[in-house]
PDB file of N, CA and C in Angstrom:
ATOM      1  N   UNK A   1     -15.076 -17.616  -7.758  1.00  0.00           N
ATOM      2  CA  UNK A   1     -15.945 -17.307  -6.664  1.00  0.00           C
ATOM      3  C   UNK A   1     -15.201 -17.574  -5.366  1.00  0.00           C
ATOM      4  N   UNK A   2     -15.264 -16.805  -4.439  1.00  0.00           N
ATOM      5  CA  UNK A   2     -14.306 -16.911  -3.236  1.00  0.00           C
ATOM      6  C   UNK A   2     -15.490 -17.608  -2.592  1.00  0.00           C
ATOM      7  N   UNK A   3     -14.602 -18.395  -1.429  1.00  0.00           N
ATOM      8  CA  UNK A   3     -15.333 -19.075  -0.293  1.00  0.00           C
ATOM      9  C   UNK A   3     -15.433 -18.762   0.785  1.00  0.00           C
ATOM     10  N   UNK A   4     -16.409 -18.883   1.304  1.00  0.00           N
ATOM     11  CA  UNK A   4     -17.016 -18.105   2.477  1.00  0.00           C
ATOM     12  C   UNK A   4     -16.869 -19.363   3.807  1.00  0.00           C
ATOM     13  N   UNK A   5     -16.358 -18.492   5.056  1.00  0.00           N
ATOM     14  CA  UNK A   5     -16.388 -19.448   5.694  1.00  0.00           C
ATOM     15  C   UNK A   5     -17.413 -19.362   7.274  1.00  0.00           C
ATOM     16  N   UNK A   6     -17.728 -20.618   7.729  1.00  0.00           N
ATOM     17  CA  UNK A   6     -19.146 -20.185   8.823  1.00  0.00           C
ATOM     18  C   UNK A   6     -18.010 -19.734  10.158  1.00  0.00           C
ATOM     19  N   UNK A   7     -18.425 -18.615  10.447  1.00  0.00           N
ATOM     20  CA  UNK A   7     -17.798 -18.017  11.665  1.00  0.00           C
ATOM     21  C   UNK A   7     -18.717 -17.980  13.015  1.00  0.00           C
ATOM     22  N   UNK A   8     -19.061 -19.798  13.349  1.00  0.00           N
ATOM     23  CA  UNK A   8     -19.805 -19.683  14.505  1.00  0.00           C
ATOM     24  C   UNK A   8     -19.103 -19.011  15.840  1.00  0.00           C
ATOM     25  N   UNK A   9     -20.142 -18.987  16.547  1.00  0.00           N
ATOM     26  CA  UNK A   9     -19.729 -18.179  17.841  1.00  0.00           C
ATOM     27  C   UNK A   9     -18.686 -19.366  18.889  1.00  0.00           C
ATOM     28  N   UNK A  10     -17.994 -18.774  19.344  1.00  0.00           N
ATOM     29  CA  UNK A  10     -16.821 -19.332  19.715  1.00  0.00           C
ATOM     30  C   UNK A  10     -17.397 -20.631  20.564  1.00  0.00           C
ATOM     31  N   UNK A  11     -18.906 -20.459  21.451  1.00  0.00           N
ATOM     32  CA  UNK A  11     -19.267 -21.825  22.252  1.00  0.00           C
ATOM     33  C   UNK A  11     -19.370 -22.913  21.091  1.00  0.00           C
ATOM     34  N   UNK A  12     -19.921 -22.684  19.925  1.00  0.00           N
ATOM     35  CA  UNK A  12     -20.220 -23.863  18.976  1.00  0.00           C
ATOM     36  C   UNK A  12     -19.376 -24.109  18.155  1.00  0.00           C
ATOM     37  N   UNK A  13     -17.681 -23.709  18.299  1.00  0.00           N
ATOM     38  CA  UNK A  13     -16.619 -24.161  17.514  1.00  0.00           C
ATOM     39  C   UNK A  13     -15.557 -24.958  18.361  1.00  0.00           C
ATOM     40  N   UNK A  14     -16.406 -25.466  19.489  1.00  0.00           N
ATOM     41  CA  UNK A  14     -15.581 -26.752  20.486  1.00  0.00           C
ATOM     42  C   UNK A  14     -15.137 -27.464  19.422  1.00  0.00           C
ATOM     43  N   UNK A  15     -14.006 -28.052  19.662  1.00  0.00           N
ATOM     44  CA  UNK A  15     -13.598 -29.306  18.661  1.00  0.00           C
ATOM     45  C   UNK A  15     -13.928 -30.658  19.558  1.00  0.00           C
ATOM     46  N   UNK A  16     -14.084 -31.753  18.170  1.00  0.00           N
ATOM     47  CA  UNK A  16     -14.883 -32.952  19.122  1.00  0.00           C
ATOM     48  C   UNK A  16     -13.646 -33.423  20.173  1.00  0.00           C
ATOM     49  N   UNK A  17     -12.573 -33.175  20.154  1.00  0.00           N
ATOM     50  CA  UNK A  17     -11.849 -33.923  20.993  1.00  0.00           C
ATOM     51  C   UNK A  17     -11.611 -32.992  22.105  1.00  0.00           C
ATOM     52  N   UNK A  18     -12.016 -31.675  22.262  1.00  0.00           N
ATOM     53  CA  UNK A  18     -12.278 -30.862  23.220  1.00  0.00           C
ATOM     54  C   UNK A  18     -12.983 -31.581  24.358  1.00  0.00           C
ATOM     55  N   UNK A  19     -14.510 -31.743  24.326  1.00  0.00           N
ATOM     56  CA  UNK A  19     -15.618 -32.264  24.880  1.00  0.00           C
ATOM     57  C   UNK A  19     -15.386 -33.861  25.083  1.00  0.00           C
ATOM     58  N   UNK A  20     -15.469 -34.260  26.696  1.00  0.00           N
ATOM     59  CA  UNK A  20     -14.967 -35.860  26.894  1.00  0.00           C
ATOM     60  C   UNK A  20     -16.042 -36.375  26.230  1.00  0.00           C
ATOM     61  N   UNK A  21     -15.522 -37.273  25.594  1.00  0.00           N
ATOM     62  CA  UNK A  21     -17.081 -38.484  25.486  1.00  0.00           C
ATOM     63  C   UNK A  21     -17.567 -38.448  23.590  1.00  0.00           C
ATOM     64  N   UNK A  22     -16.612 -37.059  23.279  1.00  0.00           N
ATOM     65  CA  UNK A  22     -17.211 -37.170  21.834  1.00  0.00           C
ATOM     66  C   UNK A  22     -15.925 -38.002  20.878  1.00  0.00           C
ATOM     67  N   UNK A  23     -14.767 -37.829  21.399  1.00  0.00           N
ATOM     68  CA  UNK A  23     -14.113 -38.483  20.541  1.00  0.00           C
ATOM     69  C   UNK A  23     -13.821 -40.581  20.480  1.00  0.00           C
ATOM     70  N   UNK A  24     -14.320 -40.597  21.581  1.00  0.00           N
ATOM     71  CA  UNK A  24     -14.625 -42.235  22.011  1.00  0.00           C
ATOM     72  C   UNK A  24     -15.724 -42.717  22.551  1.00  0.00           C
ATOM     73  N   UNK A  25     -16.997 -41.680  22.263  1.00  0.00           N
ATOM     74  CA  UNK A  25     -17.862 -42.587  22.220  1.00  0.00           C
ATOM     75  C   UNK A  25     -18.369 -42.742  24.129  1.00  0.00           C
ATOM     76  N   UNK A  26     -18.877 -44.066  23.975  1.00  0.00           N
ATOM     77  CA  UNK A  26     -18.968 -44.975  25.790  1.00  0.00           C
ATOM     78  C   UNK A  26     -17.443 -44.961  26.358  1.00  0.00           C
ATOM     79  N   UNK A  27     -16.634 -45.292  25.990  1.00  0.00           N
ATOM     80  CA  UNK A  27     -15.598 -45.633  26.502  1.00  0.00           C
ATOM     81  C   UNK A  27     -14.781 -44.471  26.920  1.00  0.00           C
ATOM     82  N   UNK A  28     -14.853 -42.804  25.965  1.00  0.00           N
ATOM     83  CA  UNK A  28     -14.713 -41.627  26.504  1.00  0.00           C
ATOM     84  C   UNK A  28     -15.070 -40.746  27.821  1.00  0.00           C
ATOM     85  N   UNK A  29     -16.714 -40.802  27.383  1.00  0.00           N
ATOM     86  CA  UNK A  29     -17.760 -41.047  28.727  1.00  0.00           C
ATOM     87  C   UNK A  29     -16.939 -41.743  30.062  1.00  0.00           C
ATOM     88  N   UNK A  30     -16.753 -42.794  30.136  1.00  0.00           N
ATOM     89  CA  UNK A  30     -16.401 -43.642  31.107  1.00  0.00           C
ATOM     90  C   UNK A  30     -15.158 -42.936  31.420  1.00  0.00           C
ATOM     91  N   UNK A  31     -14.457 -42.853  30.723  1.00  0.00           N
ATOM     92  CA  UNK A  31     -12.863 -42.509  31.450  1.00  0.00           C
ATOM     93  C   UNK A  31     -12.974 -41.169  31.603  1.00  0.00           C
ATOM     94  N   UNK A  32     -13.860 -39.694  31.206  1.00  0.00           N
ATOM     95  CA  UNK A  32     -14.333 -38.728  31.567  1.00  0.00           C
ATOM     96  C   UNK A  32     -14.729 -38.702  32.775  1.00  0.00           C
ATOM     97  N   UNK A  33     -15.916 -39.718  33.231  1.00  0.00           N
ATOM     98  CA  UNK A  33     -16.298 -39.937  34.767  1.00  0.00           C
ATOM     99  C   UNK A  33     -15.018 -40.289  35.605  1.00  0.00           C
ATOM    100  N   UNK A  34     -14.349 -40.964  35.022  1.00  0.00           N
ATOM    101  CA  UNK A  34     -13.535 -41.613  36.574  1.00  0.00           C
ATOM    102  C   UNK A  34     -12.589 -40.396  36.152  1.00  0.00           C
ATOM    103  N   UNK A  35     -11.784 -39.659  35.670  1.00  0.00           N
ATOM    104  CA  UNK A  35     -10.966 -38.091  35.339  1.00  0.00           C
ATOM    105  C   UNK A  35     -12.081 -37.181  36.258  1.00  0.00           C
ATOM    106  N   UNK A  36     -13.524 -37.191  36.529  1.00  0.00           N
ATOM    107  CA  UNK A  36     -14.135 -36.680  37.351  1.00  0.00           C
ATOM    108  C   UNK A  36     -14.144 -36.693  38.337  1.00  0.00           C
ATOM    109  N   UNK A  37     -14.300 -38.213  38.458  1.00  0.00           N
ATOM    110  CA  UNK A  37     -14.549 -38.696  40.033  1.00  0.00           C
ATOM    111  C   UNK A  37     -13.163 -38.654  41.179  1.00  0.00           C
ATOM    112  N   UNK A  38     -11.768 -38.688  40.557  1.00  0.00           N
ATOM    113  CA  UNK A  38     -10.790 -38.658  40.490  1.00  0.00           C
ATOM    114  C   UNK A  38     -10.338 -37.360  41.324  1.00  0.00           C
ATOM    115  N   UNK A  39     -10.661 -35.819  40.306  1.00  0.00           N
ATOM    116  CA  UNK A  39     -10.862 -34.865  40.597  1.00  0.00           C
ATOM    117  C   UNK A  39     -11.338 -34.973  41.723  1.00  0.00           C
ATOM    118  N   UNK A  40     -12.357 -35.260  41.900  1.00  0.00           N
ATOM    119  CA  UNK A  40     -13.460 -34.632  43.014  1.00  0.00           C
ATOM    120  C   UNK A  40     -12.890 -35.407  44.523  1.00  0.00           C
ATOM    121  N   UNK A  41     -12.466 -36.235  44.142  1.00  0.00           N
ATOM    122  CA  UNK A  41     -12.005 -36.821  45.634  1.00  0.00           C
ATOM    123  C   UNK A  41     -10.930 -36.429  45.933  1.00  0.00           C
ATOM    124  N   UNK A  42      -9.733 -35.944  45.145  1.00  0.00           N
ATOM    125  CA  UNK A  42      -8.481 -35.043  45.398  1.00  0.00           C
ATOM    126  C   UNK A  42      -8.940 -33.711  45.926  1.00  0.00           C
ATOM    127  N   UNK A  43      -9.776 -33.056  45.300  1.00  0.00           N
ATOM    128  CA  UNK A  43     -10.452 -31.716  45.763  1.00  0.00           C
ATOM    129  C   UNK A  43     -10.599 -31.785  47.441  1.00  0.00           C
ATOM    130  N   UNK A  44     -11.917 -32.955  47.507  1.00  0.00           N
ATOM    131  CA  UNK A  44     -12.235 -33.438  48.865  1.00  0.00           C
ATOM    132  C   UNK A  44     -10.778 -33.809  49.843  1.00  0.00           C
ATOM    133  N   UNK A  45      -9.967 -34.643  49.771  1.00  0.00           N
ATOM    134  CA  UNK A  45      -9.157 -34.498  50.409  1.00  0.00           C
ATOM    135  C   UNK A  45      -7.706 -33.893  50.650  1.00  0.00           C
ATOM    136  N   UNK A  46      -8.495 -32.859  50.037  1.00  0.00           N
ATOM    137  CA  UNK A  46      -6.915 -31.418  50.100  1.00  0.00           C
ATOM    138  C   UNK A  46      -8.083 -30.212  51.029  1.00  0.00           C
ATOM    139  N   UNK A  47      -9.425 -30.106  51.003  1.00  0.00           N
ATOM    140  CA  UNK A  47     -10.288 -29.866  51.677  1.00  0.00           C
ATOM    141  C   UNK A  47     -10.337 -30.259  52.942  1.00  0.00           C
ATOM    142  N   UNK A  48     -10.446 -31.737  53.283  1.00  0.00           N
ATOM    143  CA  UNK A  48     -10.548 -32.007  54.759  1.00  0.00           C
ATOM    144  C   UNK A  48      -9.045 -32.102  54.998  1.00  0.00           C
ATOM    145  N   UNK A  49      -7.882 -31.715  54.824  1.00  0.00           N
ATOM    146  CA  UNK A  49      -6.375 -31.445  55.406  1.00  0.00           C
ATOM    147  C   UNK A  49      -6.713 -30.072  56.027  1.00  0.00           C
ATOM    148  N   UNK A  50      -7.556 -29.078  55.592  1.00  0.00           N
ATOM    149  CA  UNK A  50      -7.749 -27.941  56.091  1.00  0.00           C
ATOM    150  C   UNK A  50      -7.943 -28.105  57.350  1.00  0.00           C
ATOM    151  N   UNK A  51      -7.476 -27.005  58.428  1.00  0.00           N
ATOM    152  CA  UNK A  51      -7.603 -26.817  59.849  1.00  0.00           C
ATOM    153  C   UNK A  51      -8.412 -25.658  59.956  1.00  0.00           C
ATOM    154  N   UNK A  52      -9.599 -25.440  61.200  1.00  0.00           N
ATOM    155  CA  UNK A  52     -10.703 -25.130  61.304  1.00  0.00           C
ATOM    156  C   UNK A  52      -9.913 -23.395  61.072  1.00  0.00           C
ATOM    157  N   UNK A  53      -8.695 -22.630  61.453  1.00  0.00           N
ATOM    158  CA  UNK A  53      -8.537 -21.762  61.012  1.00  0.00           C
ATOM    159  C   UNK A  53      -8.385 -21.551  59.849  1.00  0.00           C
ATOM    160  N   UNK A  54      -7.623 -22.038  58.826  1.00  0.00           N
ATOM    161  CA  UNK A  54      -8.062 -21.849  57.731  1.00  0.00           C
ATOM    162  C   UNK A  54      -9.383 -21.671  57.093  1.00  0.00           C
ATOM    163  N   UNK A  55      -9.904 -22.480  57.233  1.00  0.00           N
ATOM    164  CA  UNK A  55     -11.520 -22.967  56.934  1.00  0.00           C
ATOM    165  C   UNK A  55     -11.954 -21.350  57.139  1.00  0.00           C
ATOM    166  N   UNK A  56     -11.298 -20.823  58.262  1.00  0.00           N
ATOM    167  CA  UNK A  56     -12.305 -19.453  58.513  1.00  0.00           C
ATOM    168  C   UNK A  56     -12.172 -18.154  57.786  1.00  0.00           C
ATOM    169  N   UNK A  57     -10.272 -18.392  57.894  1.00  0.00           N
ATOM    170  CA  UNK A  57     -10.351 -17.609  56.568  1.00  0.00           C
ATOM    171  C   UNK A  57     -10.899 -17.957  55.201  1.00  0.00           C
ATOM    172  N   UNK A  58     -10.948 -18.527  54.859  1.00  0.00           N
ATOM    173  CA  UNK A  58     -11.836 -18.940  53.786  1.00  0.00           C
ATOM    174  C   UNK A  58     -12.982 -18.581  53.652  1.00  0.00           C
ATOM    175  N   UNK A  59     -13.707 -18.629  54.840  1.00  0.00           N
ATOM    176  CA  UNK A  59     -15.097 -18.647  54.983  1.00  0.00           C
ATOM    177  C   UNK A  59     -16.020 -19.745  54.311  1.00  0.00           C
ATOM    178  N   UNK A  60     -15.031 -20.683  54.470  1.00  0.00           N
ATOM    179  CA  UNK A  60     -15.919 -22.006  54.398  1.00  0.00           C
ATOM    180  C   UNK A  60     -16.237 -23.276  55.458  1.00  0.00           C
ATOM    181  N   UNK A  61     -17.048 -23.922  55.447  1.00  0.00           N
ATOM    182  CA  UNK A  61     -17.157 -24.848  57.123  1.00  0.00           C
ATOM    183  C   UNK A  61     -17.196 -26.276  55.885  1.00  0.00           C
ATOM    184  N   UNK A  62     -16.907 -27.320  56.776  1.00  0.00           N
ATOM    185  CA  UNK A  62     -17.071 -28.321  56.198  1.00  0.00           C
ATOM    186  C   UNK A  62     -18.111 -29.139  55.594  1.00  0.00           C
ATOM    187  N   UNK A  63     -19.445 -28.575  55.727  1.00  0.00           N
ATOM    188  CA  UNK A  63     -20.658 -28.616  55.019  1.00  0.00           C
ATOM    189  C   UNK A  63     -20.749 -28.133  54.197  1.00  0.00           C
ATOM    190  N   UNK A  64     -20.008 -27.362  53.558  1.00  0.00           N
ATOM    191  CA  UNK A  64     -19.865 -27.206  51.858  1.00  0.00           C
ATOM    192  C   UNK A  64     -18.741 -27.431  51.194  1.00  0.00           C
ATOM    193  N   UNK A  65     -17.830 -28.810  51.354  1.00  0.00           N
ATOM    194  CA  UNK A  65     -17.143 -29.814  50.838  1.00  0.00           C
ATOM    195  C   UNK A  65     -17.783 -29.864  49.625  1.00  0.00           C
ATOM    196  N   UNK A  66     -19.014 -30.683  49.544  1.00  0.00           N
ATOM    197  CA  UNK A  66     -19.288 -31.679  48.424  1.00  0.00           C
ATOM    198  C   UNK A  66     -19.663 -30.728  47.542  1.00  0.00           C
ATOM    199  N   UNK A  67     -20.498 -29.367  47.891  1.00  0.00           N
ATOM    200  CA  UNK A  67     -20.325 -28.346  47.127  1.00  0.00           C
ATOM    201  C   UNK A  67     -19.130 -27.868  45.948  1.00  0.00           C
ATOM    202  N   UNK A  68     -18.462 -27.735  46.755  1.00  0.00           N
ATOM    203  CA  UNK A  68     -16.955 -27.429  46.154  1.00  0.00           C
ATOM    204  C   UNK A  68     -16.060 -28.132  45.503  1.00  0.00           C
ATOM    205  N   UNK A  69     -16.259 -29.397  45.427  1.00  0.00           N
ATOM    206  CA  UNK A  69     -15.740 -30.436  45.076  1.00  0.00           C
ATOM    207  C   UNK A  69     -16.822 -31.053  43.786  1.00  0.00           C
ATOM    208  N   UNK A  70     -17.987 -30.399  43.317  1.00  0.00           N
ATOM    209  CA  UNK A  70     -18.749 -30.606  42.662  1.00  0.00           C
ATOM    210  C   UNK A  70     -18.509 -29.818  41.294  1.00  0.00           C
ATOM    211  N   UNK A  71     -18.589 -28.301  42.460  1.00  0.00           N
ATOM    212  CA  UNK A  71     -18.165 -26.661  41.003  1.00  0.00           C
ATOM    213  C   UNK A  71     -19.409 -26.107  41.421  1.00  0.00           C
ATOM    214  N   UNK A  72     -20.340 -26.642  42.417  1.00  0.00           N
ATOM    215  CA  UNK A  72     -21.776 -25.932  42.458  1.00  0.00           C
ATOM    216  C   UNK A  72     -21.683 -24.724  43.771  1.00  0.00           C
ATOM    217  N   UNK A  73     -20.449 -24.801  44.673  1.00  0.00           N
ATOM    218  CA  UNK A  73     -20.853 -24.364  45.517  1.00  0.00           C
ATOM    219  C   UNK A  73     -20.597 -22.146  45.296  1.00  0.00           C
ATOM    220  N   UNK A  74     -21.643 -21.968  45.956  1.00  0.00           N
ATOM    221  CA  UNK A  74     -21.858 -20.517  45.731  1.00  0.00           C
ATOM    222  C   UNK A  74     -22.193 -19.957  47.220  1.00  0.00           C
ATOM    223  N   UNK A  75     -21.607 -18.813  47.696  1.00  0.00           N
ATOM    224  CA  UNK A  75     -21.774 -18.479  48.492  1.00  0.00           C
ATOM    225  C   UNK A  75     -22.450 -17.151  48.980  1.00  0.00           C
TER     226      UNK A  75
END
């Protein structure tokens, strides 16, 4: 008898060490947040180095920093 194998859809074949927090638990979690928080404040200050011309090409103002530095911001 041949074996059949489950061919989930590619979102539900993450591997656990893909996803922070599944392969250690609390202590994954934790070092996931600060790899976050980390991020987000490098983001933020490569953001405020920007000079107000830039900013314009961009078409961004400095009130949507924390936006952007989040992943939420949409324009």
């Amino acid at each position: 008898m041949a074996t059949t194998w489950n061919h989930a859809p590619a979102a539900a074949r993450v591997s656990a060490t893909a996803t922070t927090g599944n392969r250690f638990g609390l202590i994954g979690r934790i070092l996931g947040a600060i790899e976050n928080y980390r991020t987000r404040i490098a983001t933020l200050n490569e953001l405020h180095s920007l000079d107000a011309r830039d900013l314009a090409d961009l078409r961004i103002s400095p009130y949507d920093f924390d936006d952007i530095s989040r992943g939420t911001y949409r324009r």
